[in-house]
C-alpha atoms as a PDB file:
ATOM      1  CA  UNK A   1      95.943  88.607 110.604  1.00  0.00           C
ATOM      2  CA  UNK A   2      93.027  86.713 109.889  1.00  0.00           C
ATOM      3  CA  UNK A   3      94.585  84.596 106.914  1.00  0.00           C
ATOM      4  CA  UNK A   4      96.102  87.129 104.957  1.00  0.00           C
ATOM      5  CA  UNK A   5      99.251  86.557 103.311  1.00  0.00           C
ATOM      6  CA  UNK A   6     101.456  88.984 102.259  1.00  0.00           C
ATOM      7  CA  UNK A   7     102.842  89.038  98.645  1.00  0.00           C
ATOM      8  CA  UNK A   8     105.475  91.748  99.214  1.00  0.00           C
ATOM      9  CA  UNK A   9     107.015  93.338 101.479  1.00  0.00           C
ATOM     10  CA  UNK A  10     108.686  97.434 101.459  1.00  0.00           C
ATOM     11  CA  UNK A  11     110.937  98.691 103.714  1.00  0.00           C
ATOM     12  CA  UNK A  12     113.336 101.103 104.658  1.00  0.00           C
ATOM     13  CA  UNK A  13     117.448 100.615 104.730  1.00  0.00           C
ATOM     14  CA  UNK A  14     117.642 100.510 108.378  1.00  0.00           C
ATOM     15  CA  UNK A  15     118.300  97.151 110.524  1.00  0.00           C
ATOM     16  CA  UNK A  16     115.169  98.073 112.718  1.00  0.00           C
ATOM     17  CA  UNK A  17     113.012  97.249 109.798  1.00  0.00           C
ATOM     18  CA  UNK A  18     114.561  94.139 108.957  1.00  0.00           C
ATOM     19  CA  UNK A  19     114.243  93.259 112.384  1.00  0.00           C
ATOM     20  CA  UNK A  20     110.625  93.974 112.276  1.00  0.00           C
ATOM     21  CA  UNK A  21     109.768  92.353 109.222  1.00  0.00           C
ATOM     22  CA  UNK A  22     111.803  88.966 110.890  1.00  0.00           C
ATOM     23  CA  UNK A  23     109.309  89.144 113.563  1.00  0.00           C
ATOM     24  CA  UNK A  24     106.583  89.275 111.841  1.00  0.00           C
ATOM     25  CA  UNK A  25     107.741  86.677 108.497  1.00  0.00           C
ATOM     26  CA  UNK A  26     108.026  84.049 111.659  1.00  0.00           C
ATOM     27  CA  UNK A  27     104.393  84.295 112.575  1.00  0.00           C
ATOM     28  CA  UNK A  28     103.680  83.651 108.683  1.00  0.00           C
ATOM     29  CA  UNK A  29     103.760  81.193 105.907  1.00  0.00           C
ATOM     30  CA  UNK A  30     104.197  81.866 102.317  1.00  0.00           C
ATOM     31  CA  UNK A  31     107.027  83.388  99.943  1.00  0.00           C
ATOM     32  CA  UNK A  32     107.125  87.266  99.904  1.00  0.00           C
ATOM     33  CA  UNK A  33     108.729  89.385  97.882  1.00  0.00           C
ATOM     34  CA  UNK A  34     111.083  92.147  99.709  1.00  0.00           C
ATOM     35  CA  UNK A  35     112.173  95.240  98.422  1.00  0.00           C
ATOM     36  CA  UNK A  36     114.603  97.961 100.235  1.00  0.00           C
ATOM     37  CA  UNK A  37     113.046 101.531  99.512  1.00  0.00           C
ATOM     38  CA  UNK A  38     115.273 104.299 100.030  1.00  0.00           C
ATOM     39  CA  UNK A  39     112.552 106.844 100.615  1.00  0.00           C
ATOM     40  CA  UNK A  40     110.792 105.268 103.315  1.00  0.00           C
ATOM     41  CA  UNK A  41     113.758 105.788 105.653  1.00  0.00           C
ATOM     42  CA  UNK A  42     111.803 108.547 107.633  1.00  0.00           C
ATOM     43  CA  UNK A  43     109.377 109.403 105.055  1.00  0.00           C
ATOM     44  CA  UNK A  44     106.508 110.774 105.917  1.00  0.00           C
ATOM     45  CA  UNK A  45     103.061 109.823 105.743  1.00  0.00           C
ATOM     46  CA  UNK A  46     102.056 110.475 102.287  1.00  0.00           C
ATOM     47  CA  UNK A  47     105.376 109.211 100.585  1.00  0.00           C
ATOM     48  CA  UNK A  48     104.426 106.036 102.443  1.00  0.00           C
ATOM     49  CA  UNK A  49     100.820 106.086 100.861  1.00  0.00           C
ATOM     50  CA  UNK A  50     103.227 106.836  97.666  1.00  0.00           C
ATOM     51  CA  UNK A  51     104.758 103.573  98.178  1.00  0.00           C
ATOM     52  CA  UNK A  52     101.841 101.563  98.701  1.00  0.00           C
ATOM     53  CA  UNK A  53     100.232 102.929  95.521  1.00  0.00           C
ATOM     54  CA  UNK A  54     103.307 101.787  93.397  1.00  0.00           C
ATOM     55  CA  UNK A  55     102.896  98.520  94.412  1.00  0.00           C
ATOM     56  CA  UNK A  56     101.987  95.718  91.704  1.00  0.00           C
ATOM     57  CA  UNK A  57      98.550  95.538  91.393  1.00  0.00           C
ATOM     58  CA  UNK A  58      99.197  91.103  91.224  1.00  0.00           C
ATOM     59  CA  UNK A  59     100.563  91.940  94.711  1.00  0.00           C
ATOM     60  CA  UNK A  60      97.473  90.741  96.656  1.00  0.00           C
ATOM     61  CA  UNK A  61      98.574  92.041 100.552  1.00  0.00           C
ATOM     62  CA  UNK A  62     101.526  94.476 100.534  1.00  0.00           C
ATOM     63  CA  UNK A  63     102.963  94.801 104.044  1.00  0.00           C
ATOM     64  CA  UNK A  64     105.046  97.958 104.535  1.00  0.00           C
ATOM     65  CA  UNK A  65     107.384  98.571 107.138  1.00  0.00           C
ATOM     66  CA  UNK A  66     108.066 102.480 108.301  1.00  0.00           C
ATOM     67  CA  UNK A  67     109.230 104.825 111.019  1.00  0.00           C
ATOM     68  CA  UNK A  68     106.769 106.171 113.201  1.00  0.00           C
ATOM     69  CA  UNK A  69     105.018 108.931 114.240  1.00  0.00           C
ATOM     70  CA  UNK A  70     104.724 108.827 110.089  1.00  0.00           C
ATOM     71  CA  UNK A  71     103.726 105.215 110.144  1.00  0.00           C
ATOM     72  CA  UNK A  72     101.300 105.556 112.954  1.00  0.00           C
ATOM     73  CA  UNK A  73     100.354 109.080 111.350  1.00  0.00           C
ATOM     74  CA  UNK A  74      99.526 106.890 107.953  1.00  0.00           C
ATOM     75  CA  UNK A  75      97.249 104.354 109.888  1.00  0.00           C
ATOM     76  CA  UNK A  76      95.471 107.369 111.329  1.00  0.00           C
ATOM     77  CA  UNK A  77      94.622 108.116 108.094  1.00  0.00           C
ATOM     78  CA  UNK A  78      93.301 104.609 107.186  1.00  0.00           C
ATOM     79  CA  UNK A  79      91.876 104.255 110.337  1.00  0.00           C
ATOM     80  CA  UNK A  80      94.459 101.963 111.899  1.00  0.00           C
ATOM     81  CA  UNK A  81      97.279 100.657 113.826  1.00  0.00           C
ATOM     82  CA  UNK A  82      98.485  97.440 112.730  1.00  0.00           C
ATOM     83  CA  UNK A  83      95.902  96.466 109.865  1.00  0.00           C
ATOM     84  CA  UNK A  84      94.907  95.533 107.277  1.00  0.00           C
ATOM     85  CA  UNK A  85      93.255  96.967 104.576  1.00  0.00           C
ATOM     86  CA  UNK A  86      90.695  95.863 101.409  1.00  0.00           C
ATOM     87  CA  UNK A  87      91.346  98.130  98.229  1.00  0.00           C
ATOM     88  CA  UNK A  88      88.078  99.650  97.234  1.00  0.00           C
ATOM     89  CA  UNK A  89      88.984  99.853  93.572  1.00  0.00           C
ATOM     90  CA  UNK A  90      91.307  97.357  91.538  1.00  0.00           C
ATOM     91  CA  UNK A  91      94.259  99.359  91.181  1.00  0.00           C
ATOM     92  CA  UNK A  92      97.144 100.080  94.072  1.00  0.00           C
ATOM     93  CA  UNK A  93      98.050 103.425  92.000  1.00  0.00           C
ATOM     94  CA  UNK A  94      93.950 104.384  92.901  1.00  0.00           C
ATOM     95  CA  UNK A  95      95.124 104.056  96.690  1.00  0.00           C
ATOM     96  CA  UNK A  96      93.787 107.307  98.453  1.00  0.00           C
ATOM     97  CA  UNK A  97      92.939 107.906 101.840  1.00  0.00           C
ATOM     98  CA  UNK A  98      89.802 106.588 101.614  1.00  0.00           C
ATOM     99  CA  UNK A  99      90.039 104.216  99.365  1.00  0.00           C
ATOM    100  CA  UNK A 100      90.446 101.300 101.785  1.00  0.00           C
ATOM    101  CA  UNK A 101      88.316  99.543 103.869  1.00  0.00           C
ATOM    102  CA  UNK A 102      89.640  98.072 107.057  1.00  0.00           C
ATOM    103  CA  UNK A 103      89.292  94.453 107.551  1.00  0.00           C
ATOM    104  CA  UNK A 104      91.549  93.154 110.377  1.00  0.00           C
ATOM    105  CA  UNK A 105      93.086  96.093 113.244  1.00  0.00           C
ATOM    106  CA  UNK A 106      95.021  95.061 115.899  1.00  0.00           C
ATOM    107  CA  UNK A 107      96.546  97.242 118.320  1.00  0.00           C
ATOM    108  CA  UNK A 108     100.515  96.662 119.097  1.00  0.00           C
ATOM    109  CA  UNK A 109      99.552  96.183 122.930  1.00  0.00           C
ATOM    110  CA  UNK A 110      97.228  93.125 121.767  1.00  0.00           C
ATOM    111  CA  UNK A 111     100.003  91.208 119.813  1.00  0.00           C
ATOM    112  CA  UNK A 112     102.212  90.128 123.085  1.00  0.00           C
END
């Protein structure tokens, strides 16, 4: 992901997510914060924006893990599949749907 390191990580109460976060933790280095969000078990697309926009603003690169379609439905949004984003204004709580600019994408086909 082109050097970025997350600084926390969301996700939902299911064992899917933890199992996607493992996957992707292994192909990283750095400590990350994780947090267990109730309402992004099946949450739809803007109560994951919601959850982006509450994190920390210290928190660099939030990762977020979701269900899809609503994840993919999100990324639509922002213009992306598995990416990653530059905050246009200094604030996470600013975060609209365009408010980001898109610095890495990668499609899931391209990862392996």
């Amino acid at each position: 992901m082109g050097g970025a390191i997350p600084h926390q990580f969301r996700k939902p109460p299911a064992a899917g997510a933890c199992e996607t976060w493992q996957v992707a933790a292994d192909a990283m280095d750095g400590d990350v914060s994780t947090q267990t969000e109730e309402t992004l078990y099946l949450a739809s697309p803007g109560a994951i924006l919601e959850q982006i926009a509450g994190v920390a603003d210290s928190a660099e690169t939030p990762i977020v893990v979701a269900h899809n379609p609503d994840l993919e439905s999100l990324s639509h949004m922002l213009a992306g599949a598995l990416a990653v984003f530059e905050l246009a204004g200094d604030r996470w709580s600013r975060l609209s749907a365009d408010g980001a600019k898109l610095t890495h994408f990668v499609r899931p086909r391209e990862l392996g």
